[in-house]
N, C-alpha and C. Protein backbone atom coordinates (compact mmCIF):
# COMPACT_ATOMS: atom_id res chain seq x y z
N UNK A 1 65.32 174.75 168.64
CA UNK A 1 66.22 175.76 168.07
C UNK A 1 66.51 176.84 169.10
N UNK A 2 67.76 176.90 168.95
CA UNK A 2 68.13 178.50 170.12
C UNK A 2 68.17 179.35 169.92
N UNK A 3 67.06 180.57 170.61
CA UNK A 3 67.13 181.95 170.18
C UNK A 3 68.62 182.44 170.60
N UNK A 4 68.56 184.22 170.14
CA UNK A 4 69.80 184.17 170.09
C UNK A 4 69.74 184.86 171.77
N UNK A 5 71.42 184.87 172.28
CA UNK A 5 71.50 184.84 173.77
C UNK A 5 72.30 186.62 173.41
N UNK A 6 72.15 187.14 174.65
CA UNK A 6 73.42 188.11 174.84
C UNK A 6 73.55 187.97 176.45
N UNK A 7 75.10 187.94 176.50
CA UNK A 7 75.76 187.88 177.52
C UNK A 7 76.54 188.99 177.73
N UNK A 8 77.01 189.17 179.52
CA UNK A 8 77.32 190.38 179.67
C UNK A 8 78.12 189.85 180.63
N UNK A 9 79.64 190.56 181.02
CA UNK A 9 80.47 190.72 182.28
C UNK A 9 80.77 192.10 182.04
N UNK A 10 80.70 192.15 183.75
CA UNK A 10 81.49 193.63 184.45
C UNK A 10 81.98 193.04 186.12
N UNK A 11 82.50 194.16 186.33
CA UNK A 11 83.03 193.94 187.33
C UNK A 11 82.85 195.30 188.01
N UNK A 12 84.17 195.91 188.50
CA UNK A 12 84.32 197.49 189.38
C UNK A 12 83.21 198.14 188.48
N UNK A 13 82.30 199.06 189.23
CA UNK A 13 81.42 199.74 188.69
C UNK A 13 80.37 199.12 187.80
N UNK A 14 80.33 197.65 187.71
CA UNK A 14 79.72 196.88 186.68
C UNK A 14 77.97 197.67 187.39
N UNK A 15 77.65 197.19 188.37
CA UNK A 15 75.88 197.32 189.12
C UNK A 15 75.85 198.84 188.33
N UNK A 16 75.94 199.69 188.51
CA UNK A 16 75.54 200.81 187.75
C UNK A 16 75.04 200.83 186.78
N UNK A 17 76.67 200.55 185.88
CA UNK A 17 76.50 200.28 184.31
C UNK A 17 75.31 199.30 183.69
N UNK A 18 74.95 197.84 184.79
CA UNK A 18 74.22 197.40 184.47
C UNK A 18 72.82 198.30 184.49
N UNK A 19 72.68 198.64 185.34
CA UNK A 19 71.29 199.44 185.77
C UNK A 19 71.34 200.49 184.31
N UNK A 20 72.34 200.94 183.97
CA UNK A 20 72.15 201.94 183.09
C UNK A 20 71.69 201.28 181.63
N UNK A 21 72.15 200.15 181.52
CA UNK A 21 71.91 199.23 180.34
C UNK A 21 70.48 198.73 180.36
N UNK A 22 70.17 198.07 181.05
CA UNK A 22 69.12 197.37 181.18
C UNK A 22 67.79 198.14 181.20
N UNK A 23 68.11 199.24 181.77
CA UNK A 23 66.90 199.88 182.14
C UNK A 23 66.15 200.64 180.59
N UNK A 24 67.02 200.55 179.57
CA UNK A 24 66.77 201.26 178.42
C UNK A 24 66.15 200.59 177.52
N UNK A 25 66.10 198.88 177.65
CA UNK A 25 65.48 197.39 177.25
C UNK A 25 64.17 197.52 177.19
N UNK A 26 63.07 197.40 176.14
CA UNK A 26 61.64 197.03 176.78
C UNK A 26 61.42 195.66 177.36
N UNK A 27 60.01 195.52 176.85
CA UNK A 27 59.41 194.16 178.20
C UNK A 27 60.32 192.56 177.64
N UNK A 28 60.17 192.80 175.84
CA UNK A 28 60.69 191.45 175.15
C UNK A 28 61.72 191.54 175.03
N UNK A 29 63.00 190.45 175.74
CA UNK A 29 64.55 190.95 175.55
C UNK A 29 64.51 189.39 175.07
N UNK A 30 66.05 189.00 174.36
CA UNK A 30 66.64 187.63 173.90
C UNK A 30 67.10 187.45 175.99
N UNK A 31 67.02 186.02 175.89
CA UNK A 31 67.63 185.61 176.82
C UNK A 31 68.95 186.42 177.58
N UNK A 32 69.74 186.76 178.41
CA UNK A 32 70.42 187.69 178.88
C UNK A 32 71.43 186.89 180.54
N UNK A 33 72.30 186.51 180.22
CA UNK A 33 72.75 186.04 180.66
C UNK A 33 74.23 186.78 181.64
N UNK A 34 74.72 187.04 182.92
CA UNK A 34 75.66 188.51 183.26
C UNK A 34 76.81 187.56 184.30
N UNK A 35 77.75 187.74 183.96
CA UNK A 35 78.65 187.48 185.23
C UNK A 35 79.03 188.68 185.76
N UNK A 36 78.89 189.19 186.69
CA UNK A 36 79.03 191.00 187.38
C UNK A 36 80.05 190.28 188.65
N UNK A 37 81.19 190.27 188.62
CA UNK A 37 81.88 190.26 189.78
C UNK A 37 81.63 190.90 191.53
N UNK A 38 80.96 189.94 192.30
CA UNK A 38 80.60 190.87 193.77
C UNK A 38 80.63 189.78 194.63
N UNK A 39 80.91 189.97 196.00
CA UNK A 39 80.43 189.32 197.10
C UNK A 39 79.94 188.08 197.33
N UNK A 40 79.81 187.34 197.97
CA UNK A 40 78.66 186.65 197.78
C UNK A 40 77.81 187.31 198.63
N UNK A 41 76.29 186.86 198.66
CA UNK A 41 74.98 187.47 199.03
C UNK A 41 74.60 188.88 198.11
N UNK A 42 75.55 189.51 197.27
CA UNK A 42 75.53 190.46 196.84
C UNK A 42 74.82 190.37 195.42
N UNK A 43 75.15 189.57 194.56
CA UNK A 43 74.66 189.13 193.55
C UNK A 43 73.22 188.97 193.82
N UNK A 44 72.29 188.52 194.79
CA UNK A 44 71.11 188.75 194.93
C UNK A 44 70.16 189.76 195.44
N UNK A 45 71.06 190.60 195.83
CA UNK A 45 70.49 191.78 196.17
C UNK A 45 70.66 192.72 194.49
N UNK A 46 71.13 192.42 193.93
CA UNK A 46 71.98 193.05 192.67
C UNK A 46 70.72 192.78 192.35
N UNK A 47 70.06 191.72 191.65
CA UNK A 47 69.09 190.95 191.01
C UNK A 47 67.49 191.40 191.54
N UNK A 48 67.77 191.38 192.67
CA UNK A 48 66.48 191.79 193.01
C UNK A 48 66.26 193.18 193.02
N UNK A 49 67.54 194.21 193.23
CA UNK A 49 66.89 195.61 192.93
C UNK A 49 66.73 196.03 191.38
N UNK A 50 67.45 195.00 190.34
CA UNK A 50 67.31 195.05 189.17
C UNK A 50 65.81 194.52 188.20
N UNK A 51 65.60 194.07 189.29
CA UNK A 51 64.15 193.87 189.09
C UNK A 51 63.00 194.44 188.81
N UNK A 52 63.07 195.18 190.17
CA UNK A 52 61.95 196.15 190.28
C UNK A 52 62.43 197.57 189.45
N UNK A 53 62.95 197.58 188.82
CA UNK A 53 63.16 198.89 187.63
C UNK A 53 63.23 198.47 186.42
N UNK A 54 63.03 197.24 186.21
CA UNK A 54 63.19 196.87 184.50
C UNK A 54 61.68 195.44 184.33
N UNK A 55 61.13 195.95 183.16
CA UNK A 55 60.04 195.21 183.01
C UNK A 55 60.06 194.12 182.15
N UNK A 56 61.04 193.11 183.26
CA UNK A 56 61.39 191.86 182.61
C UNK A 56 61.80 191.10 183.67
N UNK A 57 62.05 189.79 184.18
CA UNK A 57 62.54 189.56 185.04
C UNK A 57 63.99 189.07 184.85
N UNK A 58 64.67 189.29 186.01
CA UNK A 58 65.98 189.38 186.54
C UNK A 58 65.91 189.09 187.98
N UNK A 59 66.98 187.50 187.65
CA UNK A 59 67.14 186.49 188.60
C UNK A 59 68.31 185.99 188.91
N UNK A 60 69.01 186.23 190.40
CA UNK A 60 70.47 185.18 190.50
C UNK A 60 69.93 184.04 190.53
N UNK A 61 70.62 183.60 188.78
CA UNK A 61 70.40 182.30 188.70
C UNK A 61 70.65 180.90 189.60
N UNK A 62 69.96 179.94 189.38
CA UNK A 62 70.27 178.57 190.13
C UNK A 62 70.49 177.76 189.55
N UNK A 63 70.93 176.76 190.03
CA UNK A 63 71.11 175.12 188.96
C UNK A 63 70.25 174.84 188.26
N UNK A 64 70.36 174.67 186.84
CA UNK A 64 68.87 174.02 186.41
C UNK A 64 67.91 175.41 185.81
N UNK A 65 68.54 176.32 185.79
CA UNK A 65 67.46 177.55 185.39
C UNK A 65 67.27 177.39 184.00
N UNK A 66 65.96 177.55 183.61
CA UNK A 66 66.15 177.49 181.60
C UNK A 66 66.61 178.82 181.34
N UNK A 67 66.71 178.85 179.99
CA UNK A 67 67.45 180.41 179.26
C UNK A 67 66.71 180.32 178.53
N UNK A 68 65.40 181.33 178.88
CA UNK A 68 64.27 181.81 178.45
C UNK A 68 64.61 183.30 177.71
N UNK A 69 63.92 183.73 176.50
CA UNK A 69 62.96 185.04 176.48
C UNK A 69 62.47 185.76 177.35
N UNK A 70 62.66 186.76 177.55
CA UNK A 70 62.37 187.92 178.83
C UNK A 70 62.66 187.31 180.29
N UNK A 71 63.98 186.88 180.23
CA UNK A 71 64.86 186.72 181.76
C UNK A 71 65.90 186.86 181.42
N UNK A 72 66.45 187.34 182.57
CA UNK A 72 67.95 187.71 182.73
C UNK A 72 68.47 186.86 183.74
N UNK A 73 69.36 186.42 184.09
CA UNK A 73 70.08 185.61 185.09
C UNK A 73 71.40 186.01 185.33
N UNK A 74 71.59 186.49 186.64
CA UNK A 74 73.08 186.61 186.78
C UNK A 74 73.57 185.73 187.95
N UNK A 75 74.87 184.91 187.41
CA UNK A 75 75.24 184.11 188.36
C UNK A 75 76.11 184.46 189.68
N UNK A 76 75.53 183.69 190.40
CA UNK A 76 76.26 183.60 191.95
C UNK A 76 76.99 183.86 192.46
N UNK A 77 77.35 184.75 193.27
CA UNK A 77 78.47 185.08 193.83
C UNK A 77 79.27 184.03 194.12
N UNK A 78 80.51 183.26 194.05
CA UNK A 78 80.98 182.31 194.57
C UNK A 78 80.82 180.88 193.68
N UNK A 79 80.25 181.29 192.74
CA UNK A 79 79.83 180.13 191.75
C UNK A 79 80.21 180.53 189.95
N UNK A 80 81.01 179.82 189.45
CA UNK A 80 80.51 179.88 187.72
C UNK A 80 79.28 179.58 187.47
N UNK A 81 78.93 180.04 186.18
CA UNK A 81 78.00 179.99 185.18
C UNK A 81 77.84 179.57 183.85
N UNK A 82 77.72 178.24 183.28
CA UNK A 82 77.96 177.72 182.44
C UNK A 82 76.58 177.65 181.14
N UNK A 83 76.59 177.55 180.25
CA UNK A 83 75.52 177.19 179.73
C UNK A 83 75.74 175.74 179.53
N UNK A 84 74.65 174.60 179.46
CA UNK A 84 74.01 173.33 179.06
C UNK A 84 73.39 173.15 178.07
N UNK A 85 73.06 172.22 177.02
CA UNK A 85 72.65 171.79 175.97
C UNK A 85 71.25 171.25 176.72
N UNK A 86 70.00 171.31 176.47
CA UNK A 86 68.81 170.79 177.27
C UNK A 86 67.60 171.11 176.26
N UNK A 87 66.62 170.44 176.55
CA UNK A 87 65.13 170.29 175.37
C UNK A 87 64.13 171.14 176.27
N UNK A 88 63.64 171.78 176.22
CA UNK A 88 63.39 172.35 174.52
C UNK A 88 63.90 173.47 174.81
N UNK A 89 64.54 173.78 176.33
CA UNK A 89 65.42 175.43 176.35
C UNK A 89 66.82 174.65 176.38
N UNK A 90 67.94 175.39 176.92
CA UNK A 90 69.10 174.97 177.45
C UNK A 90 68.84 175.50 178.77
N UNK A 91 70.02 175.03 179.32
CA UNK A 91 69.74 175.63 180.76
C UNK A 91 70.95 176.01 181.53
N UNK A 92 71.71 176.89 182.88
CA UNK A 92 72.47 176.96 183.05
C UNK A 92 73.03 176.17 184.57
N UNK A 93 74.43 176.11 184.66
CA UNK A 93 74.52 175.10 185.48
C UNK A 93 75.65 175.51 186.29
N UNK A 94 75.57 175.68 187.41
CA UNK A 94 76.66 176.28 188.20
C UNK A 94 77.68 175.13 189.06
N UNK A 95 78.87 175.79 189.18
CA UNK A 95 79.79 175.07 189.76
C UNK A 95 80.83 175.70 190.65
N UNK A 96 81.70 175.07 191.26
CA UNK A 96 82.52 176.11 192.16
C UNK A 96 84.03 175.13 191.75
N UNK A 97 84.51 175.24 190.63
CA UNK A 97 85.45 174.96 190.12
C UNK A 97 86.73 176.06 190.56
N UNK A 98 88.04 175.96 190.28
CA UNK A 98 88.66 176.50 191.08
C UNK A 98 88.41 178.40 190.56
N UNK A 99 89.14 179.21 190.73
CA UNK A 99 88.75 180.85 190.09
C UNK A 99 89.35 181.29 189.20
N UNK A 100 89.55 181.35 188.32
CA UNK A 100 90.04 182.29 187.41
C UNK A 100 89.93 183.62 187.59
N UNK A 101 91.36 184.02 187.15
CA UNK A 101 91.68 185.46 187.32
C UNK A 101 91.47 185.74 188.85
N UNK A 102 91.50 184.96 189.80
CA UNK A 102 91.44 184.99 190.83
C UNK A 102 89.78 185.44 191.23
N UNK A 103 88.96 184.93 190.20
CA UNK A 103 87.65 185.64 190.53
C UNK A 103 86.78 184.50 190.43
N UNK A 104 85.50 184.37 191.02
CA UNK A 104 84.29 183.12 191.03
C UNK A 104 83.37 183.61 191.33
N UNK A 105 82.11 184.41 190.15
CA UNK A 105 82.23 183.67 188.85
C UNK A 105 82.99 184.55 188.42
N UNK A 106 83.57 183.45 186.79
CA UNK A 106 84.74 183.97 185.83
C UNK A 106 83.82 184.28 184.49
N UNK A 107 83.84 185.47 184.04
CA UNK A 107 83.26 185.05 182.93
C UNK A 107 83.45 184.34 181.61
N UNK A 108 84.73 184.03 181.56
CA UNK A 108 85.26 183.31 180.70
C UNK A 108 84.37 182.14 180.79
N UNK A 109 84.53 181.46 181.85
CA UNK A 109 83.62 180.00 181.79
C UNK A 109 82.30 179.99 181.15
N UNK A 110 81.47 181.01 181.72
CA UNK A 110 80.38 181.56 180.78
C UNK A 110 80.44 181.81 179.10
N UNK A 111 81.42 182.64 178.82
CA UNK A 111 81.63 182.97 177.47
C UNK A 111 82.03 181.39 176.82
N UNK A 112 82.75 180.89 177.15
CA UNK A 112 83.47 179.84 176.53
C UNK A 112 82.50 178.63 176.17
N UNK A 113 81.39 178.56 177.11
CA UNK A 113 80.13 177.64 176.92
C UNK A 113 79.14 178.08 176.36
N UNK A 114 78.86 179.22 175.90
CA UNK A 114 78.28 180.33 175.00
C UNK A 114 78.88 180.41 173.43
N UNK A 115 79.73 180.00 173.40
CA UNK A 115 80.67 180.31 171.93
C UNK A 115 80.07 178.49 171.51
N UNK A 116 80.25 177.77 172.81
CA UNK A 116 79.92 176.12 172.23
C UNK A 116 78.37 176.13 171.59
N UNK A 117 77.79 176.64 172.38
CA UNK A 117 76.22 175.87 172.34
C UNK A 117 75.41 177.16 171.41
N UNK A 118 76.09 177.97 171.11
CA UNK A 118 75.17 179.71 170.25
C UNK A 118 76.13 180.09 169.15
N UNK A 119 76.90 179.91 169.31
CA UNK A 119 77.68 180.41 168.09
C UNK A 119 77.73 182.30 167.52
N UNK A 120 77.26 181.59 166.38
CA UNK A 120 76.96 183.40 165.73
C UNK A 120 75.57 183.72 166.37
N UNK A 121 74.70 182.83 167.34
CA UNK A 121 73.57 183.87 167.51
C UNK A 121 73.80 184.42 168.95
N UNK A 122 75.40 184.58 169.70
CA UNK A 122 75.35 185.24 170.68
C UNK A 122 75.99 186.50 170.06
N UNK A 123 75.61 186.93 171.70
CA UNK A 123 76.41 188.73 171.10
C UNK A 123 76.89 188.36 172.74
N UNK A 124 77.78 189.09 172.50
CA UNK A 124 79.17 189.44 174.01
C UNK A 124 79.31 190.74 174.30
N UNK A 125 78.94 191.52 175.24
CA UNK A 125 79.34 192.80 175.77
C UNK A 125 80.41 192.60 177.41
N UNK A 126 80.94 193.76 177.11
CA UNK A 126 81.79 193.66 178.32
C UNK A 126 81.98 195.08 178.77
N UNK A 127 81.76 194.91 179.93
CA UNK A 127 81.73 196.30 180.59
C UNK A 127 82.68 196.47 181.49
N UNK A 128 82.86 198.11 182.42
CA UNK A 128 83.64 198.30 183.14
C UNK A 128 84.39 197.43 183.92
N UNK A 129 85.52 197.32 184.28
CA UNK A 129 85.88 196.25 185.42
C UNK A 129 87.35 195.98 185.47
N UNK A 130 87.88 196.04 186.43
CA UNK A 130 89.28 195.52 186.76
C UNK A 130 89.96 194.12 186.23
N UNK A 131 91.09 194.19 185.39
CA UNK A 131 91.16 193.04 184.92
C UNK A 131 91.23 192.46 183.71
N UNK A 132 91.36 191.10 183.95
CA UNK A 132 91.27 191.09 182.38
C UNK A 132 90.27 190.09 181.80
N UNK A 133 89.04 189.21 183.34
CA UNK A 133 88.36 188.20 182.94
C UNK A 133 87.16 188.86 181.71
N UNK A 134 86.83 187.48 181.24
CA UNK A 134 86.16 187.68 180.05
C UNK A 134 86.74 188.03 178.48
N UNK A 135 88.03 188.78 178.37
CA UNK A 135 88.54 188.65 177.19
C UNK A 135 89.16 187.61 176.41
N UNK A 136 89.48 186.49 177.01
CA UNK A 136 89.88 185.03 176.24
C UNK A 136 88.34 184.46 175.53
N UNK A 137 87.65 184.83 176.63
CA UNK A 137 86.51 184.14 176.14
C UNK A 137 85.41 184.88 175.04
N UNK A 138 85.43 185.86 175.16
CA UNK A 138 84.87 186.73 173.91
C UNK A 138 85.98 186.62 172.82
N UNK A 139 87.52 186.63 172.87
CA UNK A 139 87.86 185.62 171.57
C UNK A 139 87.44 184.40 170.77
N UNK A 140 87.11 183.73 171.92
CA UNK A 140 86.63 182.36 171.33
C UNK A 140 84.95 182.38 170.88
N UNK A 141 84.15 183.48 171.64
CA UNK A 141 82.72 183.79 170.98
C UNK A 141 83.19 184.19 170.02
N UNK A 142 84.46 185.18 169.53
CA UNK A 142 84.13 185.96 168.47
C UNK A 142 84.52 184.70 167.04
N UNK A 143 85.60 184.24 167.51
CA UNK A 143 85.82 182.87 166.33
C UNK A 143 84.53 182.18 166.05
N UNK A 144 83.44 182.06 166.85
CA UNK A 144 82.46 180.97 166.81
C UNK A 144 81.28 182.15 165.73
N UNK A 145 81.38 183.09 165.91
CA UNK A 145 80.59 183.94 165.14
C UNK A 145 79.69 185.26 165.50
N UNK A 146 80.40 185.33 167.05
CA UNK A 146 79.19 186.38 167.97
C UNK A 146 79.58 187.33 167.24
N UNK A 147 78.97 188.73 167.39
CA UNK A 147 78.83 190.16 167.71
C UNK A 147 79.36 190.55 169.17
N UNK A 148 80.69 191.36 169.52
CA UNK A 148 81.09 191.78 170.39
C UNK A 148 81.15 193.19 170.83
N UNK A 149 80.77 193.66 171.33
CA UNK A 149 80.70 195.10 172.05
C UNK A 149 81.41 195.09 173.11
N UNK A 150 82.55 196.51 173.44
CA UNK A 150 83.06 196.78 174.83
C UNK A 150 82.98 198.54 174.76
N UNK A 151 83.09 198.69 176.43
CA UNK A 151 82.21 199.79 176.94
C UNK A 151 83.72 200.82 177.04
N UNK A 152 83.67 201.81 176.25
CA UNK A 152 84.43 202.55 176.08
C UNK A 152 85.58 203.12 177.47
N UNK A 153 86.75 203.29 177.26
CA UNK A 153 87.34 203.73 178.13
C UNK A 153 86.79 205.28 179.04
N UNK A 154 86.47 206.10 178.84
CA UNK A 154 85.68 207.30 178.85
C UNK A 154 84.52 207.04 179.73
N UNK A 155 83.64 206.29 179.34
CA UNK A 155 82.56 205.88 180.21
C UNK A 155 82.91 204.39 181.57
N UNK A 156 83.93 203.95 181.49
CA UNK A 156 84.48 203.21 182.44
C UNK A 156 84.94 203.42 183.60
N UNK A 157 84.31 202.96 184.66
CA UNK A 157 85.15 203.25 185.39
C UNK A 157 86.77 202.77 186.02
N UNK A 158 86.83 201.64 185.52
CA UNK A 158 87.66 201.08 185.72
C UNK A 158 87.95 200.23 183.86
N UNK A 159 89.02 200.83 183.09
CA UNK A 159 89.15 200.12 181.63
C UNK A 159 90.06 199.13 181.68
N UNK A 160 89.89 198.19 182.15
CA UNK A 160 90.74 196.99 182.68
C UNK A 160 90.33 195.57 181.38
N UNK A 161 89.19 195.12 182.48
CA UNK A 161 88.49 194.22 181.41
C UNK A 161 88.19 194.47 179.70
N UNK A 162 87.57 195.89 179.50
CA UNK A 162 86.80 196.07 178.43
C UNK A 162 88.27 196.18 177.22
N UNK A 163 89.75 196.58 177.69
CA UNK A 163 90.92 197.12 177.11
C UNK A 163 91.34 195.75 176.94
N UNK A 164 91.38 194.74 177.40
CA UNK A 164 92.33 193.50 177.52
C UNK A 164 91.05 192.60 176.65
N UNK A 165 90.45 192.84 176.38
CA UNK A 165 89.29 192.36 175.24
C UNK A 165 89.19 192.88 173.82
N UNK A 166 89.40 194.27 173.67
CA UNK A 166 89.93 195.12 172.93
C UNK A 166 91.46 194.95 172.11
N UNK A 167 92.31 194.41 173.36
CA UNK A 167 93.65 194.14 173.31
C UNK A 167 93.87 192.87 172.17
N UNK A 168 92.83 192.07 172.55
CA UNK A 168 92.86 190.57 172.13
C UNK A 168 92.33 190.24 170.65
N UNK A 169 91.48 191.26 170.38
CA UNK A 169 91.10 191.75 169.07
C UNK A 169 89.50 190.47 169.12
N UNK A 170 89.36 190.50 170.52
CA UNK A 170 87.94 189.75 170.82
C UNK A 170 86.57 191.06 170.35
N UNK A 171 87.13 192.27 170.15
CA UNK A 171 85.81 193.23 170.03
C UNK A 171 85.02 193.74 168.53
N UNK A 172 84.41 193.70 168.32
CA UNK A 172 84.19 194.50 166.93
C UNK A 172 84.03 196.09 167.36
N UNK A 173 83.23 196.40 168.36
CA UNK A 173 82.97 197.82 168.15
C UNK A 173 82.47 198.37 169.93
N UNK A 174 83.51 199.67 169.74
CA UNK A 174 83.89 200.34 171.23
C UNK A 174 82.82 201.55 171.02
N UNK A 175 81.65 201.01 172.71
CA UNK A 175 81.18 202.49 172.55
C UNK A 175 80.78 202.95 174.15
N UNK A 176 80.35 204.24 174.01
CA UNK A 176 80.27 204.73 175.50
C UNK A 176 78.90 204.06 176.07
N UNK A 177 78.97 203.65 177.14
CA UNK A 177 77.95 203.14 177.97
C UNK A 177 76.41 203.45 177.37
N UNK A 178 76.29 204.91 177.48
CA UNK A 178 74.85 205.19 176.45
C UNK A 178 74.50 205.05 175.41
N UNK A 179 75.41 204.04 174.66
CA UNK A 179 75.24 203.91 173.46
C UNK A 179 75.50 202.79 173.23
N UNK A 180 75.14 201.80 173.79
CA UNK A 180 75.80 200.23 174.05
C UNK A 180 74.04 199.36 173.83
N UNK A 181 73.28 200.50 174.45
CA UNK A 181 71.71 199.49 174.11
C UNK A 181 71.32 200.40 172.87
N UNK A 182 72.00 200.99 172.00
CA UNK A 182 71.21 201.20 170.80
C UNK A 182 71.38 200.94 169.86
N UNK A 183 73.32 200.35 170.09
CA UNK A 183 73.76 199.42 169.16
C UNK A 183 73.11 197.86 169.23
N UNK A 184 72.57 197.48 170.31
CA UNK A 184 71.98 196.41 170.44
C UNK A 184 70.95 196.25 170.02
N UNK A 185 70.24 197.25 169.99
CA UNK A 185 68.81 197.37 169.20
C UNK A 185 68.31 197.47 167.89
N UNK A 186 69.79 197.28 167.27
CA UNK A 186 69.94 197.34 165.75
C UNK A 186 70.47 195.61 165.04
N UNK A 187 70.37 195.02 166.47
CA UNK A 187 70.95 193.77 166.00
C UNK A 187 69.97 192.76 165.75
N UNK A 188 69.39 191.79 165.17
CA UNK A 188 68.48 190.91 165.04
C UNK A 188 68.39 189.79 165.97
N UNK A 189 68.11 190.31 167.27
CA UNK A 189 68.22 189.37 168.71
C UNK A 189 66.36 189.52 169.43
N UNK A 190 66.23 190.45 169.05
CA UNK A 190 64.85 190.73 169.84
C UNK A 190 63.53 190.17 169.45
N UNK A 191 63.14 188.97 170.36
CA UNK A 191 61.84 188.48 170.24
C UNK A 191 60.89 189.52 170.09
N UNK A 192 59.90 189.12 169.36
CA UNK A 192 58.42 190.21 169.01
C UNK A 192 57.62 189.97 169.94
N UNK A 193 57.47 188.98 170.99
CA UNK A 193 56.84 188.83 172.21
C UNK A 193 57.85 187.89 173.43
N UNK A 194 57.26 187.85 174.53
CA UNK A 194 58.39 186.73 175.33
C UNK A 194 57.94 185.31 175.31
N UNK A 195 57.53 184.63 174.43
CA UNK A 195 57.48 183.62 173.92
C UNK A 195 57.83 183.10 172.87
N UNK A 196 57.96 184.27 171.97
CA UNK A 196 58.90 184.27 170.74
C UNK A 196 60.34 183.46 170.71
N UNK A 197 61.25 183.10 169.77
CA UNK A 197 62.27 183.08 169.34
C UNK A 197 62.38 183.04 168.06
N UNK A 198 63.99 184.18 168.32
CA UNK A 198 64.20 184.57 167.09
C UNK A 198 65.14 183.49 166.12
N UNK A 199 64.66 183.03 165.31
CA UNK A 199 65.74 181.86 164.31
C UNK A 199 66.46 182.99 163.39
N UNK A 200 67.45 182.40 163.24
CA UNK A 200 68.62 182.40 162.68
C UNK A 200 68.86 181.58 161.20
């Protein structure tokens, strides 16, 4: 059975916002899955300073990674991020398919394999960022049954992505960056230990 997942894209100003999010999380999080638009080589430096400030681990994911309880994975600079159907976790699986939105990774590809394999037990946030990736695909989470959050214009630095998600009527509920992990904390996603999962 699959606990429930939350997934995240940003882009311009996304590393901040993430740091500002994450860091407010205790040790037991639901699986956590991020497409953050950067560089390549950058995404692992992202991961690894995200590390050492949050008491959970956070990893640029690889081929084959499970989607565990208390990990985070953000995919590859230069690579999508897909989720997989797999026993007794799922797992994620990267590819270098062509770019969307002129970007790799897209988060759409992410979202769109997230809406297949989780349904109503994902939640979708979308943060700052140029653009408009990720809002087709938090439509199609939101048809499948997620919980959607986007990060207010005000606290954005760039309201590109989070507005064209908004636009699409992919969101349920707009809030400012500091208030994005407390709406999350009210949602029924959080394992009681990191071995836990939460059923649905």
């Amino acid at each position: 059975m699959n606990s429930h997942i939350l997934t995240i894209a940003s882009s311009t100003g996304g590393p901040e916002a993430l740091r500002a999010l994450l860091s407010q999380f205790g040790e037991n999080i639901p699986p956590i899955l991020i497409v953050q638009h950067m560089p390549v080589g950058f995404t692992k430096m992202l991961a690894n300073g995200l590390n050492k400030v949050v008491p959970f681990e956070v990893k640029e994911a690889c081929h084959g990674d499970e989607i565990l309880p208390g990990r985070v994975l953000i995919a590859p600079a230069g690579y999508h991020m897909e989720v997989a159907q797999a026993f007794p976790f799922n797992i994620v699986i990267l590819h270098k398919a062509d770019p969307q939105h002129g970007v790799r990774p897209a988060a759409d590809y992410l979202f769109n394999s997230v809406a297949k394999h989780y349904g109503k037990k994902a939640i979708g946030v979308i943060l700052t960022g140029m653009g408009k990736d990720g809002a087709k695909g938090l439509e199609i989470m939101k048809r499948n049954g997620s919980f959607n959050i986007a990060q207010d214009e005000a606290t954005s630095i760039v309201y590109g992505m989070p507005k064209a998600a908004v636009d699409l009527g992919a969101i349920d509920v707009i809030l400012p960056l500091n208030k994005i992990a407390q709406k999350l904390k009210t949602l029924r996603i959080w394992p009681e230990r990191k071995d836990a999962l939460v059923l649905g």
